[in-house]
N, C-alpha and C. Protein backbone atom coordinates (compact mmCIF):
# COMPACT_ATOMS: atom_id res chain seq x y z
N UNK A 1 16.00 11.54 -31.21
CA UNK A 1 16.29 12.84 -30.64
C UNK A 1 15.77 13.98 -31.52
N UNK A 2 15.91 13.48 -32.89
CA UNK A 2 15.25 14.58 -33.21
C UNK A 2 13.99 14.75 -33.67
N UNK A 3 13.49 13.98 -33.33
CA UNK A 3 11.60 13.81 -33.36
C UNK A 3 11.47 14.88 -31.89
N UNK A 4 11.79 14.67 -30.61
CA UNK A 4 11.64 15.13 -29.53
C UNK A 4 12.13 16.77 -29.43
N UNK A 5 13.32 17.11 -30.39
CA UNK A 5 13.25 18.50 -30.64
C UNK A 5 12.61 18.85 -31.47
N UNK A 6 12.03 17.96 -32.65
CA UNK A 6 10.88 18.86 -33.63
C UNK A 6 9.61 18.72 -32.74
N UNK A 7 8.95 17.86 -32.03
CA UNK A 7 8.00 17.95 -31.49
C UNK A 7 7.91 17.98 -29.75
N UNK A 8 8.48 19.02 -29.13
CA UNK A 8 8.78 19.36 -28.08
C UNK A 8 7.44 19.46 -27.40
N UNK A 9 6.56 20.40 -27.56
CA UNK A 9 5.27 20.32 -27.10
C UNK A 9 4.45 19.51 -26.72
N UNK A 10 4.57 18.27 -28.19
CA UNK A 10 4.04 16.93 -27.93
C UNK A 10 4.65 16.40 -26.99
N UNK A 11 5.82 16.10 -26.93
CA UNK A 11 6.59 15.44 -25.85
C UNK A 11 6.22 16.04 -24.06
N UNK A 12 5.97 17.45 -24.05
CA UNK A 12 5.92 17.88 -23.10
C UNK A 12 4.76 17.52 -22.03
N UNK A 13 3.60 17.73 -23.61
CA UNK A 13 2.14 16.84 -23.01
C UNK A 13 2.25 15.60 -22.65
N UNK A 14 2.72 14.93 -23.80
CA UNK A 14 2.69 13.49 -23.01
C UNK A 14 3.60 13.08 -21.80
N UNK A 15 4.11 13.93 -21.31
CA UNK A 15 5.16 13.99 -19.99
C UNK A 15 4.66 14.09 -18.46
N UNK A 16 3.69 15.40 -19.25
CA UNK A 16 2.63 15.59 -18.19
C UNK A 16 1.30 14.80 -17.72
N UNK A 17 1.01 14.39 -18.80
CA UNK A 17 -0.33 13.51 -18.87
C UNK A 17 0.49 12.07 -17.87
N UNK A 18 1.28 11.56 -18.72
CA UNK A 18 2.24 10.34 -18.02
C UNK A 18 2.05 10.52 -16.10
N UNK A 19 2.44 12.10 -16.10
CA UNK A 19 3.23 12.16 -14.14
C UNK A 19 1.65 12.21 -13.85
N UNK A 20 1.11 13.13 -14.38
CA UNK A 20 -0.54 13.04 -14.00
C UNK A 20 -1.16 11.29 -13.49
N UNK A 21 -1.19 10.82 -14.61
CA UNK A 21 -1.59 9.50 -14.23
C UNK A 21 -0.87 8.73 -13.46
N UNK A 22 0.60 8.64 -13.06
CA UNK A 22 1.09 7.90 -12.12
C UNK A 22 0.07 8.25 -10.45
N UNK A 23 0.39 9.85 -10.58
CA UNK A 23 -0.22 10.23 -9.14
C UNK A 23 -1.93 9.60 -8.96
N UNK A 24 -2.55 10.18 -10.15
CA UNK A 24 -4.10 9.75 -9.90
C UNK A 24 -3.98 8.51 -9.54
N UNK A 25 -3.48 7.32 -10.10
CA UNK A 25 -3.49 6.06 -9.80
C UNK A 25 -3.15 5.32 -8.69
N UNK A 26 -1.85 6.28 -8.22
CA UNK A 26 -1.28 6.02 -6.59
C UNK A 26 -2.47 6.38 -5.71
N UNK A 27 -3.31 7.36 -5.89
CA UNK A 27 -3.78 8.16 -4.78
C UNK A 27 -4.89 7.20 -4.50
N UNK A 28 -5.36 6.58 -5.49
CA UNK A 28 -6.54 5.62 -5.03
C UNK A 28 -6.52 4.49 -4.41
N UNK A 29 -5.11 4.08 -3.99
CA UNK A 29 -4.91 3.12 -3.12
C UNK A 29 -4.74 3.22 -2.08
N UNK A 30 -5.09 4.77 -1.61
CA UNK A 30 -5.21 5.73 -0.58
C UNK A 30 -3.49 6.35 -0.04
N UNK A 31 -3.46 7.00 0.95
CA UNK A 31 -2.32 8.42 0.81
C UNK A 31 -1.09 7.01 1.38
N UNK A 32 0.06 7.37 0.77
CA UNK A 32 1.32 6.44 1.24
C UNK A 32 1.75 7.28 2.73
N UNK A 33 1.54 6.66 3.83
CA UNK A 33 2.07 6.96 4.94
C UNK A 33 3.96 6.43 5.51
N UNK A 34 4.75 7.37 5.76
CA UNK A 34 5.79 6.58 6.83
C UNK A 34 5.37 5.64 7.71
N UNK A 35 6.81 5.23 7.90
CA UNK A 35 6.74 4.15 8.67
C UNK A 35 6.59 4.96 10.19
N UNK A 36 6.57 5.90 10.31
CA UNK A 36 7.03 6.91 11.85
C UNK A 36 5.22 6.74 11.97
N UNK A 37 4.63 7.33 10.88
CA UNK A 37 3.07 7.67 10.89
C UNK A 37 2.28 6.50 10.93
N UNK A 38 2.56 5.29 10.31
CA UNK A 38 2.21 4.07 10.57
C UNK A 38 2.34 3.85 12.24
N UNK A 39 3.40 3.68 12.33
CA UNK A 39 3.85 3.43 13.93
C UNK A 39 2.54 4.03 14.86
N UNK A 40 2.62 5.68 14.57
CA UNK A 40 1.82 6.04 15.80
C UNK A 40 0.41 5.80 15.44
N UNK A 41 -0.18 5.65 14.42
CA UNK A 41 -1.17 5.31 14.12
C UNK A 41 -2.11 4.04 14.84
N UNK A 42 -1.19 2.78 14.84
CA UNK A 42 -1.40 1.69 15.01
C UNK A 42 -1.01 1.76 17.17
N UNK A 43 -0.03 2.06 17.40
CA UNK A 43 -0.15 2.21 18.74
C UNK A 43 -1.28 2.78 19.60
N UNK A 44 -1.93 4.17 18.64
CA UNK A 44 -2.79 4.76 19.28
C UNK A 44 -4.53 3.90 19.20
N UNK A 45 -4.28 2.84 18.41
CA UNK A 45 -5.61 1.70 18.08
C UNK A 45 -6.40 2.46 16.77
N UNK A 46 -5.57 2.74 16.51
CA UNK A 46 -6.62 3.78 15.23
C UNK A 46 -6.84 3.24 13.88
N UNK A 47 -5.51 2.25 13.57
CA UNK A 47 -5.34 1.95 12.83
C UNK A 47 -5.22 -0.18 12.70
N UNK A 48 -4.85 -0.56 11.50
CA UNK A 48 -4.99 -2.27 11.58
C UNK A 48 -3.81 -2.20 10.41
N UNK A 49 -3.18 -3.11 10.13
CA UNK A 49 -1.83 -3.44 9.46
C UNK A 49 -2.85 -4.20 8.93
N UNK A 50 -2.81 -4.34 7.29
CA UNK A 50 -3.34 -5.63 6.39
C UNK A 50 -2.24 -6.13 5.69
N UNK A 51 -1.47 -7.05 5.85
CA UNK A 51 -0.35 -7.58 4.70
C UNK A 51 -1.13 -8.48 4.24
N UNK A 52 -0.54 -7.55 2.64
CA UNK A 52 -1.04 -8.19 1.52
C UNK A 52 0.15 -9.04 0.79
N UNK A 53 1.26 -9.78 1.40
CA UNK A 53 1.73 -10.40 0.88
C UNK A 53 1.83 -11.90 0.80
N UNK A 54 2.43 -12.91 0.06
CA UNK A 54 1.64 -14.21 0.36
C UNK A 54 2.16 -14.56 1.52
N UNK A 55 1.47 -15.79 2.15
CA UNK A 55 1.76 -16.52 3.35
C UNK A 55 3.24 -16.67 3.70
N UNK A 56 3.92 -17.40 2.54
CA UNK A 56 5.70 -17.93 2.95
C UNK A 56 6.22 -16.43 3.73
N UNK A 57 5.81 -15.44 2.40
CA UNK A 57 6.42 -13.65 2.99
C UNK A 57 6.34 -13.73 4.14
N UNK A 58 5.23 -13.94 4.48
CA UNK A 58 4.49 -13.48 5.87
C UNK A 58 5.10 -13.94 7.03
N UNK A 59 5.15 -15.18 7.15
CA UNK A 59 5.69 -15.64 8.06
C UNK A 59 7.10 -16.05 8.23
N UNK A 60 7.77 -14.99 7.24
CA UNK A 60 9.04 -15.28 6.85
C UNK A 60 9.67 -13.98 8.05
N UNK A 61 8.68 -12.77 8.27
CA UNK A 61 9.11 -11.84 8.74
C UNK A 61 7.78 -10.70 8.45
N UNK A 62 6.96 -10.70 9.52
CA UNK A 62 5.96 -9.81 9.52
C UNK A 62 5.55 -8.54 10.60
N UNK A 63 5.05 -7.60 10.42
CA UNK A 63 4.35 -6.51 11.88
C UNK A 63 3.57 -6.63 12.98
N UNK A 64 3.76 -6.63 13.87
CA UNK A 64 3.51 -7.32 15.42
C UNK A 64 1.71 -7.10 14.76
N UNK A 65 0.98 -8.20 15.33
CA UNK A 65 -0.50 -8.02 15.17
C UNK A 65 -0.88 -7.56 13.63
N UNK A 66 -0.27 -7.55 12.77
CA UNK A 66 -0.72 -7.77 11.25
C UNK A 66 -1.38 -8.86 11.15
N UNK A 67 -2.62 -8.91 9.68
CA UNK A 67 -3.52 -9.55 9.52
C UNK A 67 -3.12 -9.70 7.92
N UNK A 68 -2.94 -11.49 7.72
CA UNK A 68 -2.32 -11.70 6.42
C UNK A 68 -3.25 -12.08 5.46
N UNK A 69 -3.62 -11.11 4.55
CA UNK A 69 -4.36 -11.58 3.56
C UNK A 69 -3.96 -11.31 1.95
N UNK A 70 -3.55 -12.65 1.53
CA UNK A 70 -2.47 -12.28 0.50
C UNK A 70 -3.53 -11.61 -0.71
N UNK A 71 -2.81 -10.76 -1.75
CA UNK A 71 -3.30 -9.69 -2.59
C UNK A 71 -4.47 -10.77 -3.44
N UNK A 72 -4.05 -11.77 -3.42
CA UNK A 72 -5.09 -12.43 -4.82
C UNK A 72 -6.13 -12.60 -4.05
N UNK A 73 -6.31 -13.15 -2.81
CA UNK A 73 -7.26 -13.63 -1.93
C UNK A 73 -8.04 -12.21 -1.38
N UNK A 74 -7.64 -11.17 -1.78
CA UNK A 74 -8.44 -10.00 -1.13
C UNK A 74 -9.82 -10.20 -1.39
N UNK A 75 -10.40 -10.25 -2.56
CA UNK A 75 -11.39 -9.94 -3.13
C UNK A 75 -12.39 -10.70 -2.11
N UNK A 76 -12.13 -12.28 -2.07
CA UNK A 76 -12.85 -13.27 -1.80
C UNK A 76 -12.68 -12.82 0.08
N UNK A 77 -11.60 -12.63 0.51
CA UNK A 77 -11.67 -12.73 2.20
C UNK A 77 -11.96 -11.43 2.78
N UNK A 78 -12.13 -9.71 2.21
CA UNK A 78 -12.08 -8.88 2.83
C UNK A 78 -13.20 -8.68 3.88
N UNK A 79 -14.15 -9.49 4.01
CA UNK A 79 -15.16 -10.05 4.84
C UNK A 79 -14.63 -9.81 6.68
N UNK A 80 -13.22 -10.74 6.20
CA UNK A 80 -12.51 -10.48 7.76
C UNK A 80 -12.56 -9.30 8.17
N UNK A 81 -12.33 -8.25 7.41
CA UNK A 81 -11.99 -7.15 8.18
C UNK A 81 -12.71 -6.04 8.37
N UNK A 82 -14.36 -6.78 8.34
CA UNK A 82 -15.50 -6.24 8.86
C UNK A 82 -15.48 -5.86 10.16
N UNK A 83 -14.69 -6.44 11.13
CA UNK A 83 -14.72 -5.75 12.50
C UNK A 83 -13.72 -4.87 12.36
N UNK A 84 -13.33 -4.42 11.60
CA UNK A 84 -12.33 -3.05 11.80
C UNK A 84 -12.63 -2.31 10.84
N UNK A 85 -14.19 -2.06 10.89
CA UNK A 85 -14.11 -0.98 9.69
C UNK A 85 -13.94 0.48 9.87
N UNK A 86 -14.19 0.67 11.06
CA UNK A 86 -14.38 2.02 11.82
C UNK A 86 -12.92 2.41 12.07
N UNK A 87 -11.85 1.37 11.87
CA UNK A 87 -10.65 1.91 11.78
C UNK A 87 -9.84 2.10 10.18
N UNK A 88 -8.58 2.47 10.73
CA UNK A 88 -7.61 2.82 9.36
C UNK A 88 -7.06 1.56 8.85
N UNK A 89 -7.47 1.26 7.33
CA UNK A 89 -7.11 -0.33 7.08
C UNK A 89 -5.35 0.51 6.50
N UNK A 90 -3.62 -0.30 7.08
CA UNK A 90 -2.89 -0.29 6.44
C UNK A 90 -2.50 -0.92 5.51
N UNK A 91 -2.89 -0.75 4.14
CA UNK A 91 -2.06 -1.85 3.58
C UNK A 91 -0.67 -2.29 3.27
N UNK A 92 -0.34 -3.07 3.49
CA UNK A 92 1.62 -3.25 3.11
C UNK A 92 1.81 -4.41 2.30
N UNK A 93 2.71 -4.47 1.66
CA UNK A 93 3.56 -5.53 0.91
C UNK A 93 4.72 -5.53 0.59
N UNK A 94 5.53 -6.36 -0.11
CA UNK A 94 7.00 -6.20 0.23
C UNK A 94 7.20 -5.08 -0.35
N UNK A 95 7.22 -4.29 -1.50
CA UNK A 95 7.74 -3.19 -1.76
C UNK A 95 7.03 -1.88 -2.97
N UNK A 96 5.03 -2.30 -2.15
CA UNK A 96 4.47 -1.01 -2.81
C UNK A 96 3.98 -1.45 -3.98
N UNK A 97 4.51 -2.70 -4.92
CA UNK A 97 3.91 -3.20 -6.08
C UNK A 97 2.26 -3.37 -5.83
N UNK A 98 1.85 -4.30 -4.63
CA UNK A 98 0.20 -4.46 -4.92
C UNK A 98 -0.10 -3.35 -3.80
N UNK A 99 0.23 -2.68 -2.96
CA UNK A 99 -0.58 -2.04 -2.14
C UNK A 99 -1.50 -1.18 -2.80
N UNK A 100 -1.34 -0.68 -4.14
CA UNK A 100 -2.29 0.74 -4.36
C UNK A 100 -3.72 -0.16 -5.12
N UNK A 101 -3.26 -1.32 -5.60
CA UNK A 101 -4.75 -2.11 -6.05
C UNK A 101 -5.53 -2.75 -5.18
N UNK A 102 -5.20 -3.63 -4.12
CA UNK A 102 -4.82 -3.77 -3.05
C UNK A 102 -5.67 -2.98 -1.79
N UNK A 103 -5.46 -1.42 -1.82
CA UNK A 103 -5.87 -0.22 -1.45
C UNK A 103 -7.62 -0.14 -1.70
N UNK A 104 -7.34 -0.02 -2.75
CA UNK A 104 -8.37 0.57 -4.30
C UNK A 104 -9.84 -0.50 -3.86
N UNK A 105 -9.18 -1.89 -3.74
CA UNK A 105 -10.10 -2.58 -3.83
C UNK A 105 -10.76 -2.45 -2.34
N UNK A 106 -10.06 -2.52 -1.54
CA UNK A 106 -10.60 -2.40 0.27
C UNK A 106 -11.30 -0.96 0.11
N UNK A 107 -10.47 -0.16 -0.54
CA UNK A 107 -11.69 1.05 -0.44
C UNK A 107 -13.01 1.25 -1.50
N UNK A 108 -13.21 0.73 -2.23
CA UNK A 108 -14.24 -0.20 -3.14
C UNK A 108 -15.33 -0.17 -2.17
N UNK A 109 -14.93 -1.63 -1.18
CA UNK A 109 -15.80 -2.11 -0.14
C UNK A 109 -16.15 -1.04 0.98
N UNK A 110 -15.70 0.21 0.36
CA UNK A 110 -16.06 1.06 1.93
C UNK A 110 -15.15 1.39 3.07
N UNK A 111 -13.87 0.84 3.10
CA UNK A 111 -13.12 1.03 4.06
C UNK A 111 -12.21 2.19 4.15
N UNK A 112 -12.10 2.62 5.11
CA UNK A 112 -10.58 4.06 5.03
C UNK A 112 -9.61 3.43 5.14
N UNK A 113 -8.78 3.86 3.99
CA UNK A 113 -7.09 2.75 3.53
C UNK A 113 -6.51 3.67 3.58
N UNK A 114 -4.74 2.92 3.91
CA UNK A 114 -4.06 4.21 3.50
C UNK A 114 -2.69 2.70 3.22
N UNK A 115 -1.57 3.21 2.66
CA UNK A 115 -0.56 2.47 2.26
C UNK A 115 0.63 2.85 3.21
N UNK A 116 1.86 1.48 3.29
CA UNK A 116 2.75 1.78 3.67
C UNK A 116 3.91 2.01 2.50
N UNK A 117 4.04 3.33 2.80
CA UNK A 117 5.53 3.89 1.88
C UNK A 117 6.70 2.54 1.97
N UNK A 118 7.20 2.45 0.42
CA UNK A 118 8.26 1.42 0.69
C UNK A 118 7.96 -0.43 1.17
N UNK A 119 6.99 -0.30 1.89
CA UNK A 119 6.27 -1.61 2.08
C UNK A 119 7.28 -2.28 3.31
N UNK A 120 7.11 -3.38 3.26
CA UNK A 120 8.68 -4.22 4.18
C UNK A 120 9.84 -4.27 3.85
N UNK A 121 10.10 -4.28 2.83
CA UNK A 121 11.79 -3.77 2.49
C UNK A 121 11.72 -2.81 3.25
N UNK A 122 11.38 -1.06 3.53
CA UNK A 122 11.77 -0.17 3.94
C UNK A 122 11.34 -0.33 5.46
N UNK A 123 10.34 -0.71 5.72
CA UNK A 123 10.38 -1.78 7.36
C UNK A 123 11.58 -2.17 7.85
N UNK A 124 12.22 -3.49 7.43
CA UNK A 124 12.94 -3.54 7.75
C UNK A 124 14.55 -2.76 7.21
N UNK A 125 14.54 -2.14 6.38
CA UNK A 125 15.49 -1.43 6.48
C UNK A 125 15.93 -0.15 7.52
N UNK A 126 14.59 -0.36 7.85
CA UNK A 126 15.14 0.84 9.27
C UNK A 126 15.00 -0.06 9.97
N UNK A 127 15.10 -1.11 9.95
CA UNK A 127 15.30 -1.86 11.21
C UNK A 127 14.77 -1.93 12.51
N UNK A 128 13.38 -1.71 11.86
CA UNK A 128 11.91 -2.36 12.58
C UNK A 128 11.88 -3.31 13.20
N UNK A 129 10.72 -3.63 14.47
CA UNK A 129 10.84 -5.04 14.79
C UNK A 129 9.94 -5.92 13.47
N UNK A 130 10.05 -7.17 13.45
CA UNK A 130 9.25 -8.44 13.17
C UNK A 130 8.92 -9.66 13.22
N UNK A 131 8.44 -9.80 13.27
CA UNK A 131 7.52 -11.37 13.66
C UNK A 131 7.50 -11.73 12.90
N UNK A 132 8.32 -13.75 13.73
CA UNK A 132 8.42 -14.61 12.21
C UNK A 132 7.55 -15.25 12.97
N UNK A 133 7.08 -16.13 12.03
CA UNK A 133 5.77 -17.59 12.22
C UNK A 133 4.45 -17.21 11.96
């Protein structure tokens, strides 16, 4: 405590630099959308659901017409989702951990990404529909 009141300034920078880099880092896994904005997105065909979580997840409880390609396997399969490039790739996972690398990497390859806020925990916590199998 009292390093942080003798060197307040320092502390202040590195506070800022810290929130700085959380955001830069989020943003490149493209903008975190609601689940409301997801919704109309995907109804209106504009958009494609990518779950990036593994298989068991997936079919444990997934988004009507989601496309499962678990986070490790991105690199090697994003090939699939050459016919939807002209749309909005969503990425989701259970709770936001891989979506922003995840993101980063689909937009790498060229694609317009955007993330789901909260991931499937907050899916189903509002008590979304989903698809098991």
């Amino acid at each position: 405590m009292v390093f942080i009141g003798d060197q307040w300034i320092l502390v202040s920078i590195v506070s800022v630099l810290a929130a700085a880099l959380i955001v830069v880092e989020g943003r490149k896994g493209g903008k975190a959308l609601s689940h409301h904005e997801i919704t109309r997105l995907v109804n209106s065909g504009d958009a494609v659901i990518v779950d990036v979580r593994e298989s068991k997840e997936f079919n444990a409880g997934h988004i009507v017409d989601a496309i499962n390609i678990p986070h490790v396997k991105l690199a090697d399969r994003a090939s699939e989702l050459e016919k939807h490039r002209a749309k909005t790739l969503i990425v989701v996972d259970k709770m936001g951990q891989h979506a922003g690398a995840s993101g980063k990497a689909l937009k790498d390859k060229g694609f317009i990404v955007t993330r789901m806020q909260g991931g499937m925990s907050e899916w189903q916590n509002q008590n979304l529909p989903v698809v098991k199998g």
